[in-house]
C-alpha atoms as a PDB file:
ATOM      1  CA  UNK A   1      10.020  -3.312 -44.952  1.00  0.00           C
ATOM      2  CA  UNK A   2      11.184  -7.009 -44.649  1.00  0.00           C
ATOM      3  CA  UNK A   3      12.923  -7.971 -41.309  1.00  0.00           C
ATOM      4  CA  UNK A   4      14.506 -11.063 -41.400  1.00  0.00           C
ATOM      5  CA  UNK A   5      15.028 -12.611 -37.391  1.00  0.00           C
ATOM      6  CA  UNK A   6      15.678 -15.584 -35.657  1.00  0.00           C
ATOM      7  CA  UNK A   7      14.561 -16.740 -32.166  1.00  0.00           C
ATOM      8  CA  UNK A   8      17.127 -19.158 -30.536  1.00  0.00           C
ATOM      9  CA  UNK A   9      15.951 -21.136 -27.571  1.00  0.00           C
ATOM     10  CA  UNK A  10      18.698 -22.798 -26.091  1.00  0.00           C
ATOM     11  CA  UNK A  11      17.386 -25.635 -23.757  1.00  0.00           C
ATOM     12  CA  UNK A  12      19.933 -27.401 -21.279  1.00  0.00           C
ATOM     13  CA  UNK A  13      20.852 -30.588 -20.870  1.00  0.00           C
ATOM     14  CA  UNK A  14      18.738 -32.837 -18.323  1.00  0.00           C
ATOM     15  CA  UNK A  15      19.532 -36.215 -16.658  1.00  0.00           C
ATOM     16  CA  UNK A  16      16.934 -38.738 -14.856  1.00  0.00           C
ATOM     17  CA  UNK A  17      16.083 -37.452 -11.601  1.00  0.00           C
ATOM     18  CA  UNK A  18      16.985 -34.152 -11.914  1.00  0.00           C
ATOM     19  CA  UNK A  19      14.790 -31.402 -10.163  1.00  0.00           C
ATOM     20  CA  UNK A  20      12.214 -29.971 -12.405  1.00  0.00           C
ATOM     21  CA  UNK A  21      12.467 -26.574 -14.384  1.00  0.00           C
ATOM     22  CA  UNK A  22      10.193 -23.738 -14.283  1.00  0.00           C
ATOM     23  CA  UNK A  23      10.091 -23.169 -18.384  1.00  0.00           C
ATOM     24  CA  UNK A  24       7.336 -24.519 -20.404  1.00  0.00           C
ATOM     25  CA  UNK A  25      10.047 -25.753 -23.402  1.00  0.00           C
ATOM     26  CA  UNK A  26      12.494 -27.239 -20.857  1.00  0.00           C
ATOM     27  CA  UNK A  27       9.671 -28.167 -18.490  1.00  0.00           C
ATOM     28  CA  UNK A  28       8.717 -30.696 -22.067  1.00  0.00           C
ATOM     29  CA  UNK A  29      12.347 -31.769 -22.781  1.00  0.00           C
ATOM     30  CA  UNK A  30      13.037 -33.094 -18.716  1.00  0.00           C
ATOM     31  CA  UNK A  31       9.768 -34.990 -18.732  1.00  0.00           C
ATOM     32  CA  UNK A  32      11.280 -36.483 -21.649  1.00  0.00           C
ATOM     33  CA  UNK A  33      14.159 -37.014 -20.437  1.00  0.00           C
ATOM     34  CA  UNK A  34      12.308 -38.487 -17.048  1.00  0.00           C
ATOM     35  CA  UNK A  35      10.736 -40.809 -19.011  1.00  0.00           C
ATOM     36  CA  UNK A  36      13.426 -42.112 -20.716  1.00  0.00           C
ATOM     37  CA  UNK A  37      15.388 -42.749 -17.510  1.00  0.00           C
ATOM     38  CA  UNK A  38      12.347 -45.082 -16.426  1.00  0.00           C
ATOM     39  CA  UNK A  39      10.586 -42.704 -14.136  1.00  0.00           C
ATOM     40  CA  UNK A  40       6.946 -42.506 -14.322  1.00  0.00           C
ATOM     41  CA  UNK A  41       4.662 -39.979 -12.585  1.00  0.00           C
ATOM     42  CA  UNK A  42       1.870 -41.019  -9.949  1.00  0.00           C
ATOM     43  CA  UNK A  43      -0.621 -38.474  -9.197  1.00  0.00           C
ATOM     44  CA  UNK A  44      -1.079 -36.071  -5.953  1.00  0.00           C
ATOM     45  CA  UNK A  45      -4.253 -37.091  -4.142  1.00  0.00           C
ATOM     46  CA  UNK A  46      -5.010 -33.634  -2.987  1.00  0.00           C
ATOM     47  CA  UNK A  47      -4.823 -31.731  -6.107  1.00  0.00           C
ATOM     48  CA  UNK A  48      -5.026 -34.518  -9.225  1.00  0.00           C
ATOM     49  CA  UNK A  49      -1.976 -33.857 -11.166  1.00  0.00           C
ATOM     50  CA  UNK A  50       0.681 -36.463 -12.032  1.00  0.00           C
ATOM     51  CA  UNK A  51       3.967 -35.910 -10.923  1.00  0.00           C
ATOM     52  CA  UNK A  52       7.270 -37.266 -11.331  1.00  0.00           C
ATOM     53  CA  UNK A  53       9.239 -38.864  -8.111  1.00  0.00           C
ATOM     54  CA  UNK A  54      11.368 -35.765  -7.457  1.00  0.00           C
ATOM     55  CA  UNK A  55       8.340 -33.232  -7.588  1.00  0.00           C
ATOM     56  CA  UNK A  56       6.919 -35.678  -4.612  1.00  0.00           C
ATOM     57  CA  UNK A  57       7.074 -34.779  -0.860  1.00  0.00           C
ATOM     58  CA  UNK A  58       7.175 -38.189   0.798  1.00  0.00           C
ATOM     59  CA  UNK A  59       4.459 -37.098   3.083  1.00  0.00           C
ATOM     60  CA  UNK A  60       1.140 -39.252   2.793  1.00  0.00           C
ATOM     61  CA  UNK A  61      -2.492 -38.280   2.359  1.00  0.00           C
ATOM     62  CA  UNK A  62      -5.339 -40.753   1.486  1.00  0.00           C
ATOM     63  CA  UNK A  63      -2.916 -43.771   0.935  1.00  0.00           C
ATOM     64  CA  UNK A  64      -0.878 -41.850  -1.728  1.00  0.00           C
ATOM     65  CA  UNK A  65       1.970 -39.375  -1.592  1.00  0.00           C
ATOM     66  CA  UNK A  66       1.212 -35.945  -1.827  1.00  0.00           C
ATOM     67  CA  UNK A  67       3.316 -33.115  -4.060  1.00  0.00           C
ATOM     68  CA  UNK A  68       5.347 -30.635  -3.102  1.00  0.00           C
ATOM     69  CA  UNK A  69       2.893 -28.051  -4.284  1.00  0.00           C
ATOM     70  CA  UNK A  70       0.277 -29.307  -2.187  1.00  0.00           C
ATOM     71  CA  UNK A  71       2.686 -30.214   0.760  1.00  0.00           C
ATOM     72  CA  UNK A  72       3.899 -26.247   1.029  1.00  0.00           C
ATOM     73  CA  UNK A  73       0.334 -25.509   1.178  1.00  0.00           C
ATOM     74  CA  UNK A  74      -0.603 -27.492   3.955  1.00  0.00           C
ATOM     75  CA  UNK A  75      -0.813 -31.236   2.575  1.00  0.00           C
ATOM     76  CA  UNK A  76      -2.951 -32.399   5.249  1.00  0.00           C
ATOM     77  CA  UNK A  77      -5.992 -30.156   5.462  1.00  0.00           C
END
């Protein structure tokens, strides 16, 4: 038997400096949409990945600003 089907994925509209989604696809279509808007990522000290401004807690470690990620777990250990 032959079942014809079609998956839509409706992803939502992002602006620069919006707050970052927890979906893969619409995690792929704000970064775009980041980037386009001029913002670039800098990377967490503590745990190496490159994030954008907004993900970013302000608080300092090493001479570089540490992510939010890293900052709920206890940024400065």
């Amino acid at each position: 038997m032959i079942r014809d089907f079609a998956h839509i994925h409706i992803i939502p509209t992002y602006r620069g400096g919006d707050p970052a989604p927890t979906g893969y696809l619409e995690w792929h279509e704000w970064a775009r949409v980041q980037l386009r808007a001029g913002l670039r990522q800098s990377k967490c000290p503590k745990c190496g990945r490159y994030k954008f401004p907004q993900e970013l807690s302000g608080e300092h470690v090493r001479g570089g600003p540490i992510c939010n990620e890293c900052f709920m777990k206890g940024g400065d250990e």
